[in-house]
Protein backbone atom coordinates (compact mmCIF):
# COMPACT_ATOMS: atom_id res chain seq x y z
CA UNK A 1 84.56 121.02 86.37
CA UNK A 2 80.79 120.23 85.21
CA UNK A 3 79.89 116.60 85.65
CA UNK A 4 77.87 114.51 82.82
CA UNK A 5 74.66 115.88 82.79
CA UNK A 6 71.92 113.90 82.12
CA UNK A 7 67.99 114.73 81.18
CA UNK A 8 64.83 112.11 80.90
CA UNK A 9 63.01 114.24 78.48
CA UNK A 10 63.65 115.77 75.95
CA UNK A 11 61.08 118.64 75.64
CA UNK A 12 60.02 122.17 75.44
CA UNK A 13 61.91 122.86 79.35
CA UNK A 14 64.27 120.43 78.65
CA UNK A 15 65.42 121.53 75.53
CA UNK A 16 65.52 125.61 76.98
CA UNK A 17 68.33 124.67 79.60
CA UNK A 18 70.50 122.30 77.50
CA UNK A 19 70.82 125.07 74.67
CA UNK A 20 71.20 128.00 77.71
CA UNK A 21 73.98 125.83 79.28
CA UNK A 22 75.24 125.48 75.79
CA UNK A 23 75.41 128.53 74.82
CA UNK A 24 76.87 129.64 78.34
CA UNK A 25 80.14 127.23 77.40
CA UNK A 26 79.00 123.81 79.26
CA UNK A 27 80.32 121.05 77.40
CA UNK A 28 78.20 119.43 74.73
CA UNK A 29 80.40 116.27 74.90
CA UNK A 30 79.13 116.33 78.70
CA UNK A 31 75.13 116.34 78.34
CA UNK A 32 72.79 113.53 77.19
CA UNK A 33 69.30 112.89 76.77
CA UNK A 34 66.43 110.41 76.39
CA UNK A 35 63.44 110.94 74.53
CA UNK A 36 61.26 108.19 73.00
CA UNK A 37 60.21 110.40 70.42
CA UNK A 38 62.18 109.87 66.89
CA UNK A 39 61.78 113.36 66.04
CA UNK A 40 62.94 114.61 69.26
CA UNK A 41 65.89 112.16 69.12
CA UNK A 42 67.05 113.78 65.58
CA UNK A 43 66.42 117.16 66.37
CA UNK A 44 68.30 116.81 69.77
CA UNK A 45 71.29 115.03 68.53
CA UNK A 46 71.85 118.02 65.18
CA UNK A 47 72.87 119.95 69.38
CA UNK A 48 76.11 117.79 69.26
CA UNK A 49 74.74 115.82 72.47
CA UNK A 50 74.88 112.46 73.34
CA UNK A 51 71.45 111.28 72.66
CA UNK A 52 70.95 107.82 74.26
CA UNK A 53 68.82 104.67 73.94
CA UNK A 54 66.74 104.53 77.34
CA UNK A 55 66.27 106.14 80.32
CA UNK A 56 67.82 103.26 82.25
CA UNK A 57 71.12 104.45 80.27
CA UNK A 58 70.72 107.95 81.18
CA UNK A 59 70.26 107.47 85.07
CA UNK A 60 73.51 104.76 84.55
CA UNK A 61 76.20 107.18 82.89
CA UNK A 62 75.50 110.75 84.14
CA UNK A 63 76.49 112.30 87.55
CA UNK A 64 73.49 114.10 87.98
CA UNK A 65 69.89 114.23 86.45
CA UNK A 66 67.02 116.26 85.37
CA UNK A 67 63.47 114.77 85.07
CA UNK A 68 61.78 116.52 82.92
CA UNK A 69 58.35 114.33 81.21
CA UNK A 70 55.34 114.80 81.29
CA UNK A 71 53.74 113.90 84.98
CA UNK A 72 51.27 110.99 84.08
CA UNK A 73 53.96 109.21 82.69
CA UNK A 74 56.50 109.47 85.29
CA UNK A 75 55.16 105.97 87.41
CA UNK A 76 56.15 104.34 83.87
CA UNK A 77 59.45 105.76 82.94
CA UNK A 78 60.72 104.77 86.20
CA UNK A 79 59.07 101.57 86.59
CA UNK A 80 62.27 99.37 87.23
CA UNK A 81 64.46 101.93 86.80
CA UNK A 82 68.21 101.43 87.71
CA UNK A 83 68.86 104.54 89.61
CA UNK A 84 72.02 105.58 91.31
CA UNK A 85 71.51 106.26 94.60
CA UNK A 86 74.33 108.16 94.48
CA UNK A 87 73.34 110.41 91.40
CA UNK A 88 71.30 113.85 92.64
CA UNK A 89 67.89 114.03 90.87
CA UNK A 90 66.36 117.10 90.03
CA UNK A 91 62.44 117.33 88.61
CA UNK A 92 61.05 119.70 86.68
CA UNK A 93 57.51 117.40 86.39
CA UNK A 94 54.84 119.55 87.98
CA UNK A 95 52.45 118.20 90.59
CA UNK A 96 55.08 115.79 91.57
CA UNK A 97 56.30 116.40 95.78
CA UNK A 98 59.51 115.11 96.85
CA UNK A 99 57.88 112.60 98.91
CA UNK A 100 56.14 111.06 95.93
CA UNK A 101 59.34 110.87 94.16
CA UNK A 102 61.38 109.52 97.03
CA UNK A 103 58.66 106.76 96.58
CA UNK A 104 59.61 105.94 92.83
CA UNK A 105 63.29 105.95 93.30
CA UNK A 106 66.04 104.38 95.90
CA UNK A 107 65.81 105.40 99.64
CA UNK A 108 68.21 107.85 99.83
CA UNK A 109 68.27 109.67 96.76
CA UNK A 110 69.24 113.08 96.52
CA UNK A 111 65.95 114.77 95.12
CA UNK A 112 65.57 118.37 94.10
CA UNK A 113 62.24 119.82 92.95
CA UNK A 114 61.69 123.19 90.76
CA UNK A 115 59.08 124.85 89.54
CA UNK A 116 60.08 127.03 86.10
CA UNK A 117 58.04 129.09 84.21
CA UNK A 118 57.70 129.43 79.80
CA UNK A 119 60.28 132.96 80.36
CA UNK A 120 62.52 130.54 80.87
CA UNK A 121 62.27 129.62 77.13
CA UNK A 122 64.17 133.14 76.57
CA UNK A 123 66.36 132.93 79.49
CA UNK A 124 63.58 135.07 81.45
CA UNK A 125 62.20 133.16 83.61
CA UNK A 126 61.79 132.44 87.57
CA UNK A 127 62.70 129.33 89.34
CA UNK A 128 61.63 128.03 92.50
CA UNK A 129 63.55 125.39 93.98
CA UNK A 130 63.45 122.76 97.39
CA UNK A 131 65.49 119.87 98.41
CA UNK A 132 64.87 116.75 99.97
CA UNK A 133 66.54 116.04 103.73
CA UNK A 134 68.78 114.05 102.03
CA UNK A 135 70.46 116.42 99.45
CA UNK A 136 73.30 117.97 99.98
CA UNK A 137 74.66 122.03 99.96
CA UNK A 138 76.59 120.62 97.07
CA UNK A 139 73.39 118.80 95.13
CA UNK A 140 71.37 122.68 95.85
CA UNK A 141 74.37 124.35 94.35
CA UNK A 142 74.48 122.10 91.18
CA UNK A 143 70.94 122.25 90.61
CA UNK A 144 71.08 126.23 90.90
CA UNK A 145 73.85 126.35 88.36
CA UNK A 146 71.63 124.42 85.97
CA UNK A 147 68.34 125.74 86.35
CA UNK A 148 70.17 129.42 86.46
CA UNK A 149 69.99 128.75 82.46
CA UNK A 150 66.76 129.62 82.14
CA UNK A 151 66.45 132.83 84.34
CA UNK A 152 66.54 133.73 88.37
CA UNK A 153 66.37 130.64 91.12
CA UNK A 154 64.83 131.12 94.15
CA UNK A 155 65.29 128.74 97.01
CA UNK A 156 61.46 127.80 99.01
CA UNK A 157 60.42 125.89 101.44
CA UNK A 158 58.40 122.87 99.53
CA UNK A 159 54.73 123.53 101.25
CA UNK A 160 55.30 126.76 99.11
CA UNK A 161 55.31 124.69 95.78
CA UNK A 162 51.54 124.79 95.04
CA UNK A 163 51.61 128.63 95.89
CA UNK A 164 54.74 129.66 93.61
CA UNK A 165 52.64 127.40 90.54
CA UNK A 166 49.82 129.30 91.38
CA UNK A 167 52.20 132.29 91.32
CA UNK A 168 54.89 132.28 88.78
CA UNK A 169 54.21 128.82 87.04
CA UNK A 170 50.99 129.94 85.48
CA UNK A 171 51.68 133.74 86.03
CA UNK A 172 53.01 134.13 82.34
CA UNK A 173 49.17 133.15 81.42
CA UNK A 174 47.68 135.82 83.54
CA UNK A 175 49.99 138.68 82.07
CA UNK A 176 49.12 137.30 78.49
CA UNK A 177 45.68 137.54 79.42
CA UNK A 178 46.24 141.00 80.25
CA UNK A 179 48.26 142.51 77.27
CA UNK A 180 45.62 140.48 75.17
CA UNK A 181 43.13 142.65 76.66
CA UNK A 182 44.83 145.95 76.50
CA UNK A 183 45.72 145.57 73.16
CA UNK A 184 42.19 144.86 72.48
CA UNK A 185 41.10 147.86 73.91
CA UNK A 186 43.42 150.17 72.24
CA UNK A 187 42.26 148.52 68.60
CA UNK A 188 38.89 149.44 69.69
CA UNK A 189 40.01 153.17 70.75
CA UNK A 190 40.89 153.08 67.23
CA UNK A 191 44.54 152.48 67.12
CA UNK A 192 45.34 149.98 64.62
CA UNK A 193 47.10 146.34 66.28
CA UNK A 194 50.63 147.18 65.35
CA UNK A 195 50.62 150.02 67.89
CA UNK A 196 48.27 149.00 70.00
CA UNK A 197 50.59 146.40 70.67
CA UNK A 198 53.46 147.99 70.57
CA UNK A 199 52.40 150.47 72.96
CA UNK A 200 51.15 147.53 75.48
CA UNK A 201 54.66 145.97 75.36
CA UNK A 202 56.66 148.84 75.97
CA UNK A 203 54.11 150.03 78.95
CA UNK A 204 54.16 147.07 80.48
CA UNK A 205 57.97 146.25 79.99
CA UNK A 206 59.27 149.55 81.25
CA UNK A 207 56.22 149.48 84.31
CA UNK A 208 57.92 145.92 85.20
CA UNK A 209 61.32 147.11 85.22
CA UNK A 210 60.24 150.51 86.96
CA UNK A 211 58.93 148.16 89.88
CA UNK A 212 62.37 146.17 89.83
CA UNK A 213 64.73 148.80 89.43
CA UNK A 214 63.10 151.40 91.68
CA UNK A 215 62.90 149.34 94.82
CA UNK A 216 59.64 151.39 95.51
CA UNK A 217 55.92 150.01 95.87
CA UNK A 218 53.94 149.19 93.01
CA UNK A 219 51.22 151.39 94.90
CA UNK A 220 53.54 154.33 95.21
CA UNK A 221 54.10 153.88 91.53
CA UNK A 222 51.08 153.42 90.68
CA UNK A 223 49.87 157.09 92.74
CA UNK A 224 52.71 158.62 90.74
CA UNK A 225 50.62 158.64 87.43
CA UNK A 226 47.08 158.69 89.26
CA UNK A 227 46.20 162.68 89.27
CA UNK A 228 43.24 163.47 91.12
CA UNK A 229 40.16 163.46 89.25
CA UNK A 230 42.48 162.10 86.40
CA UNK A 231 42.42 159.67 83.37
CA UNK A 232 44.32 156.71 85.24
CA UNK A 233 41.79 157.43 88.43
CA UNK A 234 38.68 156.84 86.33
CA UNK A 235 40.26 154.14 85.03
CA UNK A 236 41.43 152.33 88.19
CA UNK A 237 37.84 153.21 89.57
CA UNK A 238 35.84 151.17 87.10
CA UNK A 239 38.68 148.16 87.15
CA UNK A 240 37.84 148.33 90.88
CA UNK A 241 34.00 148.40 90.42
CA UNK A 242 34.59 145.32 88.10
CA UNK A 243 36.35 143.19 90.77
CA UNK A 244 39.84 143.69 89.46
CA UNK A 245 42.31 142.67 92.54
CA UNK A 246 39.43 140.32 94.05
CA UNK A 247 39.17 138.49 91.02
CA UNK A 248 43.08 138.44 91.08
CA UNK A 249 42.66 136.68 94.26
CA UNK A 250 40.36 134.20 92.93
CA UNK A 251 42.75 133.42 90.13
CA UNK A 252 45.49 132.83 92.06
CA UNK A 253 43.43 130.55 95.09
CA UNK A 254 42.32 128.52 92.01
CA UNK A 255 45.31 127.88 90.47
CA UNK A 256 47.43 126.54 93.82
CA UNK A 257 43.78 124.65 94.13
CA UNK A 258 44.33 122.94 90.89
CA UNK A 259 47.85 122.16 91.72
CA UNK A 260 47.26 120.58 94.71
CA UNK A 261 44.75 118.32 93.21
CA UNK A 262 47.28 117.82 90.44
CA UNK A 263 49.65 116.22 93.06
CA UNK A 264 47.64 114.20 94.59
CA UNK A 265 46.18 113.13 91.22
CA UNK A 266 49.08 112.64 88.63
């Protein structure tokens, strides 16, 4: 039976996995939320949830909780904060290690960190997930049912946090980045946007799901279209000569950088 589900936040993430779990037949009657935002609070209640008064409220009535604000407020929101010690905690804040927020709440708590990514705004998305020593099987089952709203969960080892934000959290950005820039290219091949773009989406949507669904090596894909002396060969060449996978690297060192610094910051 799902327990009373309970969410401090109200946002963007927030708002993804209470209208997935919704719409995947979890009980409205069963999920509430606190946001100090007025707007929020309207537009979250026309859900048929219970949309409560304070945080303190939320942590006191449901059987299990995600965090889900904004990291620089998170000292503040639980500042004082009545928490059940019983009551499994799951954050979504990012930056935030379990050890930090075993220092906010009861010793003891149950604490499970994630780390989603935006495709989980379409139910597309990748999860990473750790627990503290003190969850339970049970608490790592309940917060894979709920964050399986948005997309795949993947269960990791917490050191791995910064790398799978470096990874997946701002991956999304990176393969943006990149259809932004094919598209411009084909526009200035002379295709006009509409089909520039749609032929960007569909290449890199069926390439994706060639990798997934293929089981093979994105390199012995990738030799499957490169002929010899070939169009994709001339092309690979020059991405090559520009620095293409190196500057992948880079991208990817800098990111679980920043989100290191993040954690020690926030």
């Amino acid at each position: 039976m799902e327990r009373e589900l309970g969410f401090i936040g109200g946002g963007m993430m927030a708002d993804a996995i209470i209208n997935s779990l919704i719409n995947q037949g979890y009980p409205k009657e069963k999920i509430m939320v606190f946001d100090p935002d007025p707007q929020r609070q309207q537009e979250l209640s026309g859900l048929g949830i219970q949309v409560l008064a304070s945080n303190a409220e939320v942590a006191q009535k449901a059987a299990g909780v995600v965090c889900a604000v904004k990291p620089q407020v998170l000292p503040e929101v639980f500042r004082n904060l009545p928490y059940p010690v019983q009551t499994p905690f799951l954050s979504i804040v990012a930056g935030y290690s379990i050890a930090r927020l075993a220092a906010l709440l009861p010793e003891g708590t149950r604490i499970l960190r994630a780390m989603p990514n935006t495709p989980g705004l379409i139910q597309a998305g990748i999860t990473a997930l750790s627990s503290s020593e003190s969850a339970s099987e049970e608490d790592l089952v309940w917060g894979q049912e709920i964050l399986g709203a948005l997309g795949k969960v993947v269960i990791v080892p917490e050191r791995l946090m910064d790398a799978v934000t470096a990874l997946s959290g701002s991956g999304p950005g990176y393969v943006y980045k990149f259809i932004e820039a094919l598209i411009d290219a084909g526009v200035l091949l002379g295709l006009s946007r509409g089909l520039a773009r749609e032929l960007t989406l569909q290449t890199v949507i069926g390439s994706a799901r060639m990798v997934a669904e293929s089981g093979e090596h994105p390199g012995v894909l990738r030799d499957m279209v490169t002929s010899p002396g070939g169009t994709t060969m001339a092309g690979l060449a020059e991405m090559e000569y520009g620095g293409f996978t190196g500057l992948i690297y880079k991208a990817l060192l800098a990111a679980a950088k920043k989100a290191e610094e993040i954690g020690q910051s926030s």
